[in-house]
C-alpha atoms as a PDB file:
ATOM      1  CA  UNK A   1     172.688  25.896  45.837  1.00  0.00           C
ATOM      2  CA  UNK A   2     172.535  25.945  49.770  1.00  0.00           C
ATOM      3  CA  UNK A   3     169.547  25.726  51.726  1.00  0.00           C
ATOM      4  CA  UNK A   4     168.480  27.827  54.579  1.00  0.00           C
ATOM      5  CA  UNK A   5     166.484  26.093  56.959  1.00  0.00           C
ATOM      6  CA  UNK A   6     163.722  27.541  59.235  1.00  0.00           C
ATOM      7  CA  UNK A   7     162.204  27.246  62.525  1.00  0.00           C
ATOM      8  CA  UNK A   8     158.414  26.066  62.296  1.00  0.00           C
ATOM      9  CA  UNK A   9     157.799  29.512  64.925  1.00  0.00           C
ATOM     10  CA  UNK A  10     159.789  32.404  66.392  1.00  0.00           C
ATOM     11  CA  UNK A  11     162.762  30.998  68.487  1.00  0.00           C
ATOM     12  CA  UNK A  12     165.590  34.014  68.710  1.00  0.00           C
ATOM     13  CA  UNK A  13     165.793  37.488  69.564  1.00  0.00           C
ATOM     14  CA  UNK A  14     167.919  40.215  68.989  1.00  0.00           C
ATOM     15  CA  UNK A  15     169.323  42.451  71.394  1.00  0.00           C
ATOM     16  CA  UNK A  16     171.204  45.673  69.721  1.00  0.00           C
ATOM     17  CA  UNK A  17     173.257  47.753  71.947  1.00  0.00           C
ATOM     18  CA  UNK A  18     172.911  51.485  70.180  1.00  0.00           C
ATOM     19  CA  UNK A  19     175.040  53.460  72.808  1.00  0.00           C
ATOM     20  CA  UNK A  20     177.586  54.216  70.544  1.00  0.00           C
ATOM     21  CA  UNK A  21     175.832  54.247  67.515  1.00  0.00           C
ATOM     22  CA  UNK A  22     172.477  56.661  67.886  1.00  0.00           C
ATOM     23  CA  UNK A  23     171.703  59.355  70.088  1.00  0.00           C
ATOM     24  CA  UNK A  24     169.414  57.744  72.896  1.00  0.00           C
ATOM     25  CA  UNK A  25     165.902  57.928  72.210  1.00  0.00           C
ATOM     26  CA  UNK A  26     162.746  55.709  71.126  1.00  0.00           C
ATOM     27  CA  UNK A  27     162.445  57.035  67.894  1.00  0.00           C
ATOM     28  CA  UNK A  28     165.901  56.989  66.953  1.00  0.00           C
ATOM     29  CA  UNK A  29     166.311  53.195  68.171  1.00  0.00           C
ATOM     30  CA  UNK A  30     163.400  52.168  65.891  1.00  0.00           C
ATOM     31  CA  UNK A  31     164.619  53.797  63.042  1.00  0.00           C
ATOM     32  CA  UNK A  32     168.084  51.502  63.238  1.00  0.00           C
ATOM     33  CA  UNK A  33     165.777  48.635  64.368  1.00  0.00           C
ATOM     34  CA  UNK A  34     164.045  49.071  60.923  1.00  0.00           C
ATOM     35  CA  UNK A  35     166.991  49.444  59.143  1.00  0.00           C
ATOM     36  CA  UNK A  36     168.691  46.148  60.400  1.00  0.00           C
ATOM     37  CA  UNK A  37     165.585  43.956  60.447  1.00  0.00           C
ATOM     38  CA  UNK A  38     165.214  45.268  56.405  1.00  0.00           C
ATOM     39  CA  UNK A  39     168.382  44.271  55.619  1.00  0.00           C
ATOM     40  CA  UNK A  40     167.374  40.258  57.286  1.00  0.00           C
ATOM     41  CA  UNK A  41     164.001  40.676  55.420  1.00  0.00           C
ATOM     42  CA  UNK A  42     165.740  40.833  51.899  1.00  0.00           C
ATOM     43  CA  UNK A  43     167.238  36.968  52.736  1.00  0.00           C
ATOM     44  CA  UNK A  44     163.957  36.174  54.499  1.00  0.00           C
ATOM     45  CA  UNK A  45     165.481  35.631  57.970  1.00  0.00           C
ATOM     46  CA  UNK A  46     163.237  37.830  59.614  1.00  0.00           C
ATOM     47  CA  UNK A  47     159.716  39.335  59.326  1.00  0.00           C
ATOM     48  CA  UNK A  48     158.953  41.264  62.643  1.00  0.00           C
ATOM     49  CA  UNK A  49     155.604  40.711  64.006  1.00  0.00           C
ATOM     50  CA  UNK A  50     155.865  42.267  67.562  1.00  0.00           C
ATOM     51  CA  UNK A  51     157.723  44.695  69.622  1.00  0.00           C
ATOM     52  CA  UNK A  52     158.504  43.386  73.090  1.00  0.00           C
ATOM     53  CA  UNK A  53     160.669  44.917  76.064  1.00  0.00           C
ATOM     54  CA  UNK A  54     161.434  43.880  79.531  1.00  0.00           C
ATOM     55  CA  UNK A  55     161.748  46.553  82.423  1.00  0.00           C
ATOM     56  CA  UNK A  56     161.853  46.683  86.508  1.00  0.00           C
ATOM     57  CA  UNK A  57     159.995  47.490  89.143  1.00  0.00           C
ATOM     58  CA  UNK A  58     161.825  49.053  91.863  1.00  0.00           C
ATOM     59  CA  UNK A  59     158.943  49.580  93.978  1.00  0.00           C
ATOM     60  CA  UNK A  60     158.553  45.502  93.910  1.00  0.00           C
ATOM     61  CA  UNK A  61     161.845  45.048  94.944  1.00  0.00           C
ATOM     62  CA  UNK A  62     163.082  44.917  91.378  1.00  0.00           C
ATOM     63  CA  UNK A  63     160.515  42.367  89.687  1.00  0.00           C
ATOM     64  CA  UNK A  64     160.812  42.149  85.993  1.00  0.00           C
ATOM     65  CA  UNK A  65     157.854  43.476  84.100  1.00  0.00           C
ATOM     66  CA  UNK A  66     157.453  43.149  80.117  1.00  0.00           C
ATOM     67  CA  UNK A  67     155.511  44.707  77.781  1.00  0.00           C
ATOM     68  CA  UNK A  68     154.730  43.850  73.672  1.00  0.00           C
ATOM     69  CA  UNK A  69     152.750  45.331  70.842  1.00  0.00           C
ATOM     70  CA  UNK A  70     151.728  43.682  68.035  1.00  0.00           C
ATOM     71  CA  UNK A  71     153.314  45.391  64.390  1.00  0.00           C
ATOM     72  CA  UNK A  72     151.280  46.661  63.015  1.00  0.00           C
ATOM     73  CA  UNK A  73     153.186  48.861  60.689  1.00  0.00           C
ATOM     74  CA  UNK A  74     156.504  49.095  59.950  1.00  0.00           C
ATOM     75  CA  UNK A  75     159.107  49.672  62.978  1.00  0.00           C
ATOM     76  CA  UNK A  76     160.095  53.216  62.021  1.00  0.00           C
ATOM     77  CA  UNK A  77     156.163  54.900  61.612  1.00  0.00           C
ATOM     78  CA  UNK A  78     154.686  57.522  63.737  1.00  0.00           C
ATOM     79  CA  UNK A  79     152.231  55.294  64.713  1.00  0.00           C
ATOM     80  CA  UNK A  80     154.815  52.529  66.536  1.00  0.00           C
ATOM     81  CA  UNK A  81     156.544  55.268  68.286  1.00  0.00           C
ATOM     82  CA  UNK A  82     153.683  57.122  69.495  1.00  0.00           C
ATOM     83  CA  UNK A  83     152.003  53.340  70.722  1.00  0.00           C
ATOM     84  CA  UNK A  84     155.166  52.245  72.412  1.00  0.00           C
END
């Protein structure tokens, strides 16, 4: 029997490219987010804890601003969209 090993703390991210694969739009993203991070959950690679995005400011000369909220429910609830 193998052994997975684990980081001690959070140390990747994912970056999904939907284009092609949903229509464009918050809720729609978070519903495939949901699905794909359930599917790492099962093998206990991943256990979402917060929802973070980067973004410009063109005003600023195009300084990079970020945003997070914490999870508290899952991904694909009313409740994330509507916070985000």
């Amino acid at each position: 029997m193998s052994l997975l090993m684990r980081a001690p703390r959070a140390c990747a991210s994912w970056f999904w490219d939907l284009e092609d694969y949903a229509p464009p739009a918050l809720r729609s993203a978070l519903t495939v987010a949901a699905r794909m991070s359930a599917v790492l959950r099962k093998h206990d690679l991943l256990q979402p804890t917060t929802l973070e995005w980067h973004w410009l400011v063109p005003a600023l000369g195009g300084a990079v601003g970020k945003s997070s909220v914490g999870l508290l429910r899952p991904l694909d609830d009313d409740w994330t969209v509507r916070r985000v």
